[in-house]
PDB file of N, CA and C in Angstrom:
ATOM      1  N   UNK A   1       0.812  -1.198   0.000  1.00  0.00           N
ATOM      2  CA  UNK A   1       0.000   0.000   0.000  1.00  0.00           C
ATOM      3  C   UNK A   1       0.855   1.261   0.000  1.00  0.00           C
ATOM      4  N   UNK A   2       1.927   1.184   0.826  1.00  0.00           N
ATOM      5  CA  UNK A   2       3.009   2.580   0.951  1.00  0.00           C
ATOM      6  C   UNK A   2       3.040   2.727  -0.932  1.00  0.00           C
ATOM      7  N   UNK A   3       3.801   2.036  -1.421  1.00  0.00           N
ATOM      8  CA  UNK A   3       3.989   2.099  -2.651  1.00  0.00           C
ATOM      9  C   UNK A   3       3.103   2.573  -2.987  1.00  0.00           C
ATOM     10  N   UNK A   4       1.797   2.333  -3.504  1.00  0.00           N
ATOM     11  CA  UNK A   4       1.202   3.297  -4.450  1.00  0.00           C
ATOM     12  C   UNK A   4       0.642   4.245  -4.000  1.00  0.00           C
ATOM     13  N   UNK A   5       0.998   4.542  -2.333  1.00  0.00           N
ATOM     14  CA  UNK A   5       0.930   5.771  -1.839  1.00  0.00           C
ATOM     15  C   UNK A   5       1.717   6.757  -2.592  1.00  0.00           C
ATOM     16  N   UNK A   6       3.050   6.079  -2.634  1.00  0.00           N
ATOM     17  CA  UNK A   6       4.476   7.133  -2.939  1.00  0.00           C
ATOM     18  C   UNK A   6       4.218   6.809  -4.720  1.00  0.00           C
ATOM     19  N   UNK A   7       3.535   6.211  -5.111  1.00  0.00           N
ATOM     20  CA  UNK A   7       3.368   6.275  -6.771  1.00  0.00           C
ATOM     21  C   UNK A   7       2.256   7.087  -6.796  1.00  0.00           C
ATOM     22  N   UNK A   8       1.296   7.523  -6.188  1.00  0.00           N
ATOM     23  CA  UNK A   8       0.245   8.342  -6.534  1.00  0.00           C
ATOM     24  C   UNK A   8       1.072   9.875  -6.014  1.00  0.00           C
ATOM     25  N   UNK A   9       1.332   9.958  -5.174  1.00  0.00           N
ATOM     26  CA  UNK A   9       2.239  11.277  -5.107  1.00  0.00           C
ATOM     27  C   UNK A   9       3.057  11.323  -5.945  1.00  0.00           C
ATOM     28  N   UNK A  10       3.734  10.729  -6.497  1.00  0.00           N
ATOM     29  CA  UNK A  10       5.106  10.825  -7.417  1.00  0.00           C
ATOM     30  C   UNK A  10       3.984  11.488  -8.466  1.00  0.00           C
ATOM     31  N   UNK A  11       2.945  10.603  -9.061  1.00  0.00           N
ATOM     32  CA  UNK A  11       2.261  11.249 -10.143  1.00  0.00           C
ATOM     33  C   UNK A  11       1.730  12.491 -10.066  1.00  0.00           C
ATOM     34  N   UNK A  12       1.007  13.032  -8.565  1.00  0.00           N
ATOM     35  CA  UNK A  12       0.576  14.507  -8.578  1.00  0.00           C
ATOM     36  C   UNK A  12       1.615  15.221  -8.655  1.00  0.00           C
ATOM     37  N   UNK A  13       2.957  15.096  -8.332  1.00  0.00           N
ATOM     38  CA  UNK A  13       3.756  16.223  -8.478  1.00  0.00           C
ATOM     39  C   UNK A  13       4.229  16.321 -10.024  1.00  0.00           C
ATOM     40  N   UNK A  14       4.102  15.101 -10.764  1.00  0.00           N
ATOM     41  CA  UNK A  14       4.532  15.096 -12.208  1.00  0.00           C
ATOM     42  C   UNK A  14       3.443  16.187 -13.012  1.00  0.00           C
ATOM     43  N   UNK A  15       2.012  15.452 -12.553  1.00  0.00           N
ATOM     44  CA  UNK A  15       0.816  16.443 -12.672  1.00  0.00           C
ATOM     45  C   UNK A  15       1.134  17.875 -12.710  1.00  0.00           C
ATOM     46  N   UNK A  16       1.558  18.462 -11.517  1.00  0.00           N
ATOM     47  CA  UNK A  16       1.508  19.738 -10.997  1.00  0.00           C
ATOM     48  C   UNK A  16       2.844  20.065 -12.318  1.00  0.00           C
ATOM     49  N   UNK A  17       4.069  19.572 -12.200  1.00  0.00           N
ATOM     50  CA  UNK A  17       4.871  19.920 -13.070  1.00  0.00           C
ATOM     51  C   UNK A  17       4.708  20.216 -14.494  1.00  0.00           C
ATOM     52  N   UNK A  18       3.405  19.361 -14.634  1.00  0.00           N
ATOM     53  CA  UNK A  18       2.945  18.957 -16.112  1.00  0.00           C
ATOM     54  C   UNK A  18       1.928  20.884 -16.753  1.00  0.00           C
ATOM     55  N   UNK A  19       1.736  20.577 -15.289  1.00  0.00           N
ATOM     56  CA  UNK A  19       0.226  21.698 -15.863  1.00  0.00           C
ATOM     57  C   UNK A  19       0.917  22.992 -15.750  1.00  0.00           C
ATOM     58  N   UNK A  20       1.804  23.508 -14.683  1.00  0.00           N
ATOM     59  CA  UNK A  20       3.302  24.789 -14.917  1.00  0.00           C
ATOM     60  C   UNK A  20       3.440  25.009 -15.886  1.00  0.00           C
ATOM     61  N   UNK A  21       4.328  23.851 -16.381  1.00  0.00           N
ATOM     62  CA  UNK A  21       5.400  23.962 -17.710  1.00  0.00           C
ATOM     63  C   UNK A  21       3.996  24.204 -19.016  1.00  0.00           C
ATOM     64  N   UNK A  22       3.039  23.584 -18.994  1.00  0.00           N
ATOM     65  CA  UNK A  22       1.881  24.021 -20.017  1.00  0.00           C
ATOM     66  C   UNK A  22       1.561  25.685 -19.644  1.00  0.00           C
ATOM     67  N   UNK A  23       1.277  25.799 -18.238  1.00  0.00           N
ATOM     68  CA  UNK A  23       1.115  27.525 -18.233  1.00  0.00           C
ATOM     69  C   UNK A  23       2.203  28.291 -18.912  1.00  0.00           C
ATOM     70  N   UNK A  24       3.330  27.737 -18.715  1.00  0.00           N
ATOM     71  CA  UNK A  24       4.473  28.792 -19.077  1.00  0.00           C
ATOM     72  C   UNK A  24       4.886  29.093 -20.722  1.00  0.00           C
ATOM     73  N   UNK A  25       4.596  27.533 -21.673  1.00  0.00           N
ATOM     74  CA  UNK A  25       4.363  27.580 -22.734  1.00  0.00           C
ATOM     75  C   UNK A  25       3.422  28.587 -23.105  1.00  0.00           C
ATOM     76  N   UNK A  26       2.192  28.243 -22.898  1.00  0.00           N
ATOM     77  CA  UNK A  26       0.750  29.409 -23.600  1.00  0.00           C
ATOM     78  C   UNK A  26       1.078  30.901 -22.935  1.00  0.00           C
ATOM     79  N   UNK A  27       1.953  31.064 -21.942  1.00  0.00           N
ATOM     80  CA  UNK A  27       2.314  32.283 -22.082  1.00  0.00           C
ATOM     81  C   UNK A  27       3.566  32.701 -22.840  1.00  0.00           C
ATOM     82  N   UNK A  28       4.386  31.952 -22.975  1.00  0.00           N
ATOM     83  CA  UNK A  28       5.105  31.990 -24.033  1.00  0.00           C
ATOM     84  C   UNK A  28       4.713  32.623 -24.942  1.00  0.00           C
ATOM     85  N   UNK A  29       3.632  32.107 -25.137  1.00  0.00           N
ATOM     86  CA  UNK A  29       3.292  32.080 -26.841  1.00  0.00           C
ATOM     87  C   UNK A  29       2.587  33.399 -27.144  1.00  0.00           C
ATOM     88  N   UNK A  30       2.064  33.724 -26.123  1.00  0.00           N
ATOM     89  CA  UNK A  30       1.361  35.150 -25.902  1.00  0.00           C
ATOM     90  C   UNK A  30       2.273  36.259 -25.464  1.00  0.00           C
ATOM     91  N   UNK A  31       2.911  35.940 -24.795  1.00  0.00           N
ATOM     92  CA  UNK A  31       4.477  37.225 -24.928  1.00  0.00           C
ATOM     93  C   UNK A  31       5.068  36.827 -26.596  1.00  0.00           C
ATOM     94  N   UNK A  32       5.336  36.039 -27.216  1.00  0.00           N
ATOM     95  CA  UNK A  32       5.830  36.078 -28.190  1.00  0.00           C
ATOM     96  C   UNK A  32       4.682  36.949 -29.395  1.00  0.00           C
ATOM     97  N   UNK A  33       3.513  36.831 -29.486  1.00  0.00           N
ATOM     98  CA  UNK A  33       2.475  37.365 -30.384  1.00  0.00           C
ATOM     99  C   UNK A  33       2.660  39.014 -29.504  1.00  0.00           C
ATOM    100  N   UNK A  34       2.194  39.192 -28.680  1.00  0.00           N
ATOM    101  CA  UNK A  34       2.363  40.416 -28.257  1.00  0.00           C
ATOM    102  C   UNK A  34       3.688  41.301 -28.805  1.00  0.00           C
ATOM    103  N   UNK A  35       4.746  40.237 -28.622  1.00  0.00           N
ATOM    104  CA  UNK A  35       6.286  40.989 -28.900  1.00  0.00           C
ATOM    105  C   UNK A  35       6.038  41.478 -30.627  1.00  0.00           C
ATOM    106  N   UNK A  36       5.357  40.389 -31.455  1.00  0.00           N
ATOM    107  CA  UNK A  36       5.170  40.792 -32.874  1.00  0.00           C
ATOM    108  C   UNK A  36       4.253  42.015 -33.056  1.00  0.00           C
ATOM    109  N   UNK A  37       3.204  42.023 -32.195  1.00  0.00           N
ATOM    110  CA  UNK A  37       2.313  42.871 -32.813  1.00  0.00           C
ATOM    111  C   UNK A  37       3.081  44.604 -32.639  1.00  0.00           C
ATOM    112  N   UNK A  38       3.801  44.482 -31.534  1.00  0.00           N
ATOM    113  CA  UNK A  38       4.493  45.818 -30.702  1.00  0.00           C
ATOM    114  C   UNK A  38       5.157  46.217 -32.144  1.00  0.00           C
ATOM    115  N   UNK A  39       6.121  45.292 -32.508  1.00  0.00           N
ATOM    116  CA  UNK A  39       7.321  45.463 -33.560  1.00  0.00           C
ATOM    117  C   UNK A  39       6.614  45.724 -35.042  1.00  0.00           C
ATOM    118  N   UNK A  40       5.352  45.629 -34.775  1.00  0.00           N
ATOM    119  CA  UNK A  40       4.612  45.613 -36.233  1.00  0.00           C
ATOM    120  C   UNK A  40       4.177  46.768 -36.197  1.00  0.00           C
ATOM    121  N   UNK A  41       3.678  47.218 -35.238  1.00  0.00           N
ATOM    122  CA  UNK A  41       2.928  48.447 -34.854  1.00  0.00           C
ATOM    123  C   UNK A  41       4.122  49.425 -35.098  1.00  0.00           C
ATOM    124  N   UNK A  42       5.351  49.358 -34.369  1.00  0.00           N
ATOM    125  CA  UNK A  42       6.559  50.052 -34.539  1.00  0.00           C
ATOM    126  C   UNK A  42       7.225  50.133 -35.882  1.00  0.00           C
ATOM    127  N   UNK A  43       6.958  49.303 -36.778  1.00  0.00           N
ATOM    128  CA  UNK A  43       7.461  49.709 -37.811  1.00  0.00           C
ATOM    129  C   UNK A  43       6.446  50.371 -38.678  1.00  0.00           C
ATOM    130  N   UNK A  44       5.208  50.208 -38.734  1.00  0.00           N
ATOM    131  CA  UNK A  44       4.379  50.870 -39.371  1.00  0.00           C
ATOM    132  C   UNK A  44       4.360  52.200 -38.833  1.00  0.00           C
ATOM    133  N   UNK A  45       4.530  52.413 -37.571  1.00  0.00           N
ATOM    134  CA  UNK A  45       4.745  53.799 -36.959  1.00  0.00           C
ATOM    135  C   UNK A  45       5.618  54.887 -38.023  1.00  0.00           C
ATOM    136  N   UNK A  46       7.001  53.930 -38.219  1.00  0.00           N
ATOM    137  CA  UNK A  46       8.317  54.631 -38.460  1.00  0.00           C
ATOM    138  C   UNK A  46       7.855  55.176 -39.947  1.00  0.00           C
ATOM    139  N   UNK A  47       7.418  54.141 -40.737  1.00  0.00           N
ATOM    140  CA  UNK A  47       7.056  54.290 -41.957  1.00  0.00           C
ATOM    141  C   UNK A  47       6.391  55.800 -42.189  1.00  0.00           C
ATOM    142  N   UNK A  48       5.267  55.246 -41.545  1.00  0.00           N
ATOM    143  CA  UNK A  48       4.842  56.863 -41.611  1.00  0.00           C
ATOM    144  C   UNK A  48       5.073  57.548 -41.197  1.00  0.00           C
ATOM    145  N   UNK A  49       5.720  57.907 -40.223  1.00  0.00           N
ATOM    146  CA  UNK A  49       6.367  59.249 -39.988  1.00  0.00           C
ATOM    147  C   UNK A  49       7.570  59.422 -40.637  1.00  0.00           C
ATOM    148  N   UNK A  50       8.091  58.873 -41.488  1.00  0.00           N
ATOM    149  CA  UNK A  50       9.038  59.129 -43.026  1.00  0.00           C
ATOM    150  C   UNK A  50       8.130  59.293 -44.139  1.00  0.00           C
ATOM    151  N   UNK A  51       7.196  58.845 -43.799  1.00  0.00           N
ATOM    152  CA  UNK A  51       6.704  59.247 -44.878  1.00  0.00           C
ATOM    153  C   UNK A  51       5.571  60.462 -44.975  1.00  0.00           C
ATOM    154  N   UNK A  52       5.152  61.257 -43.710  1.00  0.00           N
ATOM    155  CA  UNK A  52       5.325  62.503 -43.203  1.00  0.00           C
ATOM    156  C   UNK A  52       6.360  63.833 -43.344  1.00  0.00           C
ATOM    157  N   UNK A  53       7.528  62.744 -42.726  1.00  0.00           N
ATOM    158  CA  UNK A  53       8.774  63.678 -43.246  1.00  0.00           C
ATOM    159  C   UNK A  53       9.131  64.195 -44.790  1.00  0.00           C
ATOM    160  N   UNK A  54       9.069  63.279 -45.780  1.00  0.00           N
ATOM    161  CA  UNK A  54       8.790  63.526 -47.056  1.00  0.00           C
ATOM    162  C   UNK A  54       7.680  64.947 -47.383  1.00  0.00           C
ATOM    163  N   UNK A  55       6.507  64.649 -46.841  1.00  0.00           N
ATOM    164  CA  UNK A  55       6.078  64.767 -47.588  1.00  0.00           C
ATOM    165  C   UNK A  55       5.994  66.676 -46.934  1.00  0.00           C
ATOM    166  N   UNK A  56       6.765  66.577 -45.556  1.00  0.00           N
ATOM    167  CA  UNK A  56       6.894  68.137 -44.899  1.00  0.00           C
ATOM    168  C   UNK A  56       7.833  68.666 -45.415  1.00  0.00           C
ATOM    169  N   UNK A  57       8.566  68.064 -46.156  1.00  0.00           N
ATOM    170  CA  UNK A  57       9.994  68.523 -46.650  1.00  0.00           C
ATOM    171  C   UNK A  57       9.582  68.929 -48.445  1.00  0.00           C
ATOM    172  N   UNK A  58       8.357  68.554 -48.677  1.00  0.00           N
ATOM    173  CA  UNK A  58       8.055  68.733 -50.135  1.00  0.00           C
ATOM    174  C   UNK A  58       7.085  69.701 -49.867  1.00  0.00           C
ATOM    175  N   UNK A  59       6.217  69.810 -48.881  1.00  0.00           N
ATOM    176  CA  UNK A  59       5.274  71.181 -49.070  1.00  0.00           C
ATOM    177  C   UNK A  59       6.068  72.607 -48.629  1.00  0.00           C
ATOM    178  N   UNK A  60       7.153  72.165 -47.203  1.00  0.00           N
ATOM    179  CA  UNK A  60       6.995  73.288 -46.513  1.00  0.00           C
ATOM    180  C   UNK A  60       8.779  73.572 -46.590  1.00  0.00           C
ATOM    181  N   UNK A  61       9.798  72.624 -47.228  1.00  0.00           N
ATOM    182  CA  UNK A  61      11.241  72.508 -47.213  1.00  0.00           C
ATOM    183  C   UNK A  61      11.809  73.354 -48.340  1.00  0.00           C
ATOM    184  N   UNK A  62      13.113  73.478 -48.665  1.00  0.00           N
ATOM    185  CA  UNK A  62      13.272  74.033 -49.890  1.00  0.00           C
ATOM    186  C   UNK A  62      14.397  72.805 -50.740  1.00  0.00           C
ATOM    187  N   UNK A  63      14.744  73.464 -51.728  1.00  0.00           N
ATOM    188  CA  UNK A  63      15.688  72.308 -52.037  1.00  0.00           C
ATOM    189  C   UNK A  63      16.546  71.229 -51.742  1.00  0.00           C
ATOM    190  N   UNK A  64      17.427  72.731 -50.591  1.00  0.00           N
ATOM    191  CA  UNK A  64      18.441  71.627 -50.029  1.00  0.00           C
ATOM    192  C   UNK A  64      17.631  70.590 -48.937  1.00  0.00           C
ATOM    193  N   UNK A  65      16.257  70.860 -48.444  1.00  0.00           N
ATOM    194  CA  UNK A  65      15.587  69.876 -47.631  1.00  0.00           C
ATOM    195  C   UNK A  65      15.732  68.716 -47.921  1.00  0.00           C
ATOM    196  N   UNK A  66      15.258  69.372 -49.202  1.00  0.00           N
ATOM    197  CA  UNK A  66      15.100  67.892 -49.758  1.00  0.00           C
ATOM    198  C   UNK A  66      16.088  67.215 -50.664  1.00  0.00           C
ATOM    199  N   UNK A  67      17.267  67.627 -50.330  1.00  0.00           N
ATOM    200  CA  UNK A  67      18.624  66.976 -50.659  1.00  0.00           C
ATOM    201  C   UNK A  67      18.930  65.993 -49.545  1.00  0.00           C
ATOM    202  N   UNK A  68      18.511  66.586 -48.882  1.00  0.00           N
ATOM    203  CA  UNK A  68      18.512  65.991 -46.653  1.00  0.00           C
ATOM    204  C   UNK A  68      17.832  64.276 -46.796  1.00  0.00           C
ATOM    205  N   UNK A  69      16.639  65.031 -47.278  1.00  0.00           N
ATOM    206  CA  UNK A  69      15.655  63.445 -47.012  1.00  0.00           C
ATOM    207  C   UNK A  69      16.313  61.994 -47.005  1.00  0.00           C
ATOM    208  N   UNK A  70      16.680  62.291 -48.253  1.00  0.00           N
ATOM    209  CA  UNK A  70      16.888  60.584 -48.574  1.00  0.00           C
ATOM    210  C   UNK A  70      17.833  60.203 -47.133  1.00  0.00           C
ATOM    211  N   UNK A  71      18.665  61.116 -46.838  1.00  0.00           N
ATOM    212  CA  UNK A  71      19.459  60.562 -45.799  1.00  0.00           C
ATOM    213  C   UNK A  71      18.837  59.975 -44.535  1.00  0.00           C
ATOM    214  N   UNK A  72      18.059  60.665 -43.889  1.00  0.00           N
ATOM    215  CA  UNK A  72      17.179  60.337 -42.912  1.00  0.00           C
ATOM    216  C   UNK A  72      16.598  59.112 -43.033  1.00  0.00           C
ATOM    217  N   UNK A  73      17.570  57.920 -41.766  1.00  0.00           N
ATOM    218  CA  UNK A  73      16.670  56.721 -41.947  1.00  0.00           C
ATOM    219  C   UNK A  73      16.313  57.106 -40.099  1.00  0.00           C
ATOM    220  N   UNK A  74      14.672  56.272 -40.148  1.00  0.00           N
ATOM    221  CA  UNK A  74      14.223  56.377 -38.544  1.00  0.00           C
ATOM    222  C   UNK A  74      14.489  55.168 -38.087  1.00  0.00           C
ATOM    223  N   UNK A  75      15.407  53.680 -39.102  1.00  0.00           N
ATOM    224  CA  UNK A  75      15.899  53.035 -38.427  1.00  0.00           C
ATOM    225  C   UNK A  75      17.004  52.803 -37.806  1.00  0.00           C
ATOM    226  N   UNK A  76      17.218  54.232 -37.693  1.00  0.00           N
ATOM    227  CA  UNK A  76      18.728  53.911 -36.968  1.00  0.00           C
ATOM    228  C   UNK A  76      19.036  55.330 -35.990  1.00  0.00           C
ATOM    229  N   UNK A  77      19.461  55.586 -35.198  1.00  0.00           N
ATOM    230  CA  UNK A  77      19.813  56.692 -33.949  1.00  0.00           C
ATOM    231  C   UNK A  77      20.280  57.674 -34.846  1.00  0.00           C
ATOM    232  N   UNK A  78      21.494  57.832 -36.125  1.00  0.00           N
ATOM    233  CA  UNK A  78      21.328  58.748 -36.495  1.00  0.00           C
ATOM    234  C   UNK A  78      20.603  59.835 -37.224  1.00  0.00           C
ATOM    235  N   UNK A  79      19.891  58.609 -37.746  1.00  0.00           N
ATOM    236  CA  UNK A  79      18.533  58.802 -38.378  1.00  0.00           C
ATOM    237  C   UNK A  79      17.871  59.732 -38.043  1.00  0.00           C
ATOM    238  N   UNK A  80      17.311  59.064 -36.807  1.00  0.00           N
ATOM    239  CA  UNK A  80      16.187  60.002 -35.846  1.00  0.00           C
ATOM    240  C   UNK A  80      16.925  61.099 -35.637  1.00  0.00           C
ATOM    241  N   UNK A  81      17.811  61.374 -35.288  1.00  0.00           N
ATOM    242  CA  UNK A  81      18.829  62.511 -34.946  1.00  0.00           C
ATOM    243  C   UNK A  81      18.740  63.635 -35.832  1.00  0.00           C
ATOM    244  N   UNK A  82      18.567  63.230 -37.236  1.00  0.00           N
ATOM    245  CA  UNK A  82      18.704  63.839 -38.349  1.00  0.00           C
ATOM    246  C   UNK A  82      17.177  64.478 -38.444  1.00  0.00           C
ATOM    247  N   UNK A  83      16.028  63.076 -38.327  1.00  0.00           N
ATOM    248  CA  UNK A  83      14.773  63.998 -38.067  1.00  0.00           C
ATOM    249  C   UNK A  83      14.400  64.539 -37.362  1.00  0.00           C
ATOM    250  N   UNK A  84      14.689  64.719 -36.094  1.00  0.00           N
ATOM    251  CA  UNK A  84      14.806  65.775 -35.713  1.00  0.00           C
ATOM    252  C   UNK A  84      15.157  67.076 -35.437  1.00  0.00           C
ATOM    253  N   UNK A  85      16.474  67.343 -36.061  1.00  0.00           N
ATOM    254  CA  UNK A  85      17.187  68.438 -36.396  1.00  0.00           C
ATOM    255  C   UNK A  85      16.543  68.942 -37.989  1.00  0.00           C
ATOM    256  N   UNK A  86      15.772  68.003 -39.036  1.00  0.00           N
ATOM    257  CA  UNK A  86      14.725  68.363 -39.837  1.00  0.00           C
ATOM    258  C   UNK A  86      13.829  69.526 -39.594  1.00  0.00           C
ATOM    259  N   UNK A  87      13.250  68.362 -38.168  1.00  0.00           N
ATOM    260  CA  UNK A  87      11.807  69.693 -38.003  1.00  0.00           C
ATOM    261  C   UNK A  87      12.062  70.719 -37.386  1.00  0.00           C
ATOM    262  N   UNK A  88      13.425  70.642 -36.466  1.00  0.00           N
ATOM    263  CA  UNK A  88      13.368  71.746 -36.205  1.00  0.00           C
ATOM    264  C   UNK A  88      14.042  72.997 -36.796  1.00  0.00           C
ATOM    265  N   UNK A  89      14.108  72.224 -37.879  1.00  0.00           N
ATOM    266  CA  UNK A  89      14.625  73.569 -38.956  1.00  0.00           C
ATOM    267  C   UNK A  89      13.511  73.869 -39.865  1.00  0.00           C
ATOM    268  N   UNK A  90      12.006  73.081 -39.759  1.00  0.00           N
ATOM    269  CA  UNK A  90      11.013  73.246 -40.372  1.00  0.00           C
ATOM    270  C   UNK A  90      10.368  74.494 -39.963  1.00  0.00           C
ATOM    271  N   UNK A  91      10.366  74.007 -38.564  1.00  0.00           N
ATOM    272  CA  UNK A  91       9.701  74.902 -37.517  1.00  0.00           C
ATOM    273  C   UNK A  91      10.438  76.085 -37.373  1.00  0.00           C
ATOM    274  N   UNK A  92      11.430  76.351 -37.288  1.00  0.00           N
ATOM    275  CA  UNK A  92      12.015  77.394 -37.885  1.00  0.00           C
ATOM    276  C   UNK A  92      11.762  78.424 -38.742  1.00  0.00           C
ATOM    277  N   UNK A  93      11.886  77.577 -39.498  1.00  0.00           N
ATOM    278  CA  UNK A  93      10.853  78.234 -41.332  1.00  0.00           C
ATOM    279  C   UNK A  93       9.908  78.785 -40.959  1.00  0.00           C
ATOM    280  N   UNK A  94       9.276  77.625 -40.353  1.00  0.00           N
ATOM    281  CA  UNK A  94       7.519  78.464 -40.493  1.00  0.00           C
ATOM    282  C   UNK A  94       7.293  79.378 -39.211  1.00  0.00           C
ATOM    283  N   UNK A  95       8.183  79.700 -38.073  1.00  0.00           N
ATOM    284  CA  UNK A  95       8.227  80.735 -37.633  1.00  0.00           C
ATOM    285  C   UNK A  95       8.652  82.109 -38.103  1.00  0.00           C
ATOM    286  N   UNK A  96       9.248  81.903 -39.008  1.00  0.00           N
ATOM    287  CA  UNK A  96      10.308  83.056 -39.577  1.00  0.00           C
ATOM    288  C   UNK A  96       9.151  83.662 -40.946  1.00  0.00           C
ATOM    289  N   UNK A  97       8.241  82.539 -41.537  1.00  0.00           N
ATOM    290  CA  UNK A  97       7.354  82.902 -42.156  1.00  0.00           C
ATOM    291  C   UNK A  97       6.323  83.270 -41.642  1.00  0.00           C
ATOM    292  N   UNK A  98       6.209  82.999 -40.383  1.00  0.00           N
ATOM    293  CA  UNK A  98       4.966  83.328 -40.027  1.00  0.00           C
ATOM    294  C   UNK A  98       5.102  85.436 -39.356  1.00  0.00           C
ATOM    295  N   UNK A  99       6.075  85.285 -39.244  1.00  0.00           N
ATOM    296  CA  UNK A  99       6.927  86.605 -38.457  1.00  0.00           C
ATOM    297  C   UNK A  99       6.395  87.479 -39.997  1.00  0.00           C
ATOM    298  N   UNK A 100       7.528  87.352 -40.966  1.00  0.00           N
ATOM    299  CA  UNK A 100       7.250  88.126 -42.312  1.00  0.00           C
ATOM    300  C   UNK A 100       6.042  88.230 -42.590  1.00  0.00           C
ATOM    301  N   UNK A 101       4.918  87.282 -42.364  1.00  0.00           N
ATOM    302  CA  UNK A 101       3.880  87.559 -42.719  1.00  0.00           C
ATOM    303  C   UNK A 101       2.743  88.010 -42.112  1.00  0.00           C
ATOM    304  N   UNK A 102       3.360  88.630 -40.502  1.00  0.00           N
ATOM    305  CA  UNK A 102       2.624  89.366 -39.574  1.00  0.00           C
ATOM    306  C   UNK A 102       3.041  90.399 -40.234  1.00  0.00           C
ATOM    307  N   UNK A 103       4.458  90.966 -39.836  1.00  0.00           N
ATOM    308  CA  UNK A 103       4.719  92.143 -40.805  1.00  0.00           C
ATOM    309  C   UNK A 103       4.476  92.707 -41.978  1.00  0.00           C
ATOM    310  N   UNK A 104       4.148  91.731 -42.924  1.00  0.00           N
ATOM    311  CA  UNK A 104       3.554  92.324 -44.025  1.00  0.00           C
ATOM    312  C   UNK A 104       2.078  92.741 -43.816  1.00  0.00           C
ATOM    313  N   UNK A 105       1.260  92.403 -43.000  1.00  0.00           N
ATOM    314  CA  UNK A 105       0.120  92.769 -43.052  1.00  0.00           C
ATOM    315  C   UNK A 105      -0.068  93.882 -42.002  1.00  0.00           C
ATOM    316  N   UNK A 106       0.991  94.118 -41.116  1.00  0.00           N
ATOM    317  CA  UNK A 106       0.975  95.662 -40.386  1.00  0.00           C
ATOM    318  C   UNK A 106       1.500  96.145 -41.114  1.00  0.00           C
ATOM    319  N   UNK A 107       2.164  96.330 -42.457  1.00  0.00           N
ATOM    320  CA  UNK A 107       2.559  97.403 -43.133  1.00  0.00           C
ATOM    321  C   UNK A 107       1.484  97.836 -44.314  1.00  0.00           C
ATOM    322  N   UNK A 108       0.411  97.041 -44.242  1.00  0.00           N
ATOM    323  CA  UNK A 108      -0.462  97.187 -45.172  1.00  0.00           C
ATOM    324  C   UNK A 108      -1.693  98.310 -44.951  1.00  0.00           C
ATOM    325  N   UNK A 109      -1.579  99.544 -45.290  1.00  0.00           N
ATOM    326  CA  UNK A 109      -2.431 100.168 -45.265  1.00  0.00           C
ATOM    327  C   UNK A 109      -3.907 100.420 -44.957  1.00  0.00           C
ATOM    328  N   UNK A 110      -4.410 100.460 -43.555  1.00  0.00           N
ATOM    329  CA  UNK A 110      -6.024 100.137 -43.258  1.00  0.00           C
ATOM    330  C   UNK A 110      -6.875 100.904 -44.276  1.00  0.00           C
ATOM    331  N   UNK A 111      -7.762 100.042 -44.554  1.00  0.00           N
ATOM    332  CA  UNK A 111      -9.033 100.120 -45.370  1.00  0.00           C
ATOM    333  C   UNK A 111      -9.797 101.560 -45.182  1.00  0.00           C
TER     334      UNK A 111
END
């Protein structure tokens, strides 16, 4: 009788081991889908915001902007580095235009 005392315990702890190692798999598998969707989401992110950058550098950039572009990758640190020193030479612009074009309209003669 001891015996299949100590064989029925031997089996619940195999049990218990059994049903763990299954939890830890299906979470596995769900940190692994999660990890894809993040990296999917993140690259579709990048995409478009290059492809934003383009398209700020074609309405609102001037030539040499857009001599700049092609260089700017957002997959890589210098990249980003680069787009950002972009906008803020965008933003720049369009402060400096926006300035000239207060001034031009206080120099404009009231009605």
């Amino acid at each position: 009788m001891e015996s299949v005392k100590a064989v029925d315990e031997y089996l619940n702890g195999i049990y218990i081991m059994m049903g763990i190692s299954a939890l830890m798999v299906l979470l596995s598998i769900f940190l692994m889908y999660m990890g894809y969707q993040v990296a999917r989401d993140i690259t579709r992110n990048i995409e478009s915001l290059e492809n934003t950058l383009i398209h700020a550098a074609q309405k609102l950039g001037s030539k040499s902007d857009l001599e700049k572009m092609p260089k700017i990758d957002l997959d890589t640190t210098k990249g980003t580095i680069d787009a950002h020193n972009f906008l803020e030479t965008l933003i720049e612009k369009a402060e400096i235009d926006k300035n000239q074009a207060e001034e031009a309209n206080e120099a404009k003669p009231p009605m």
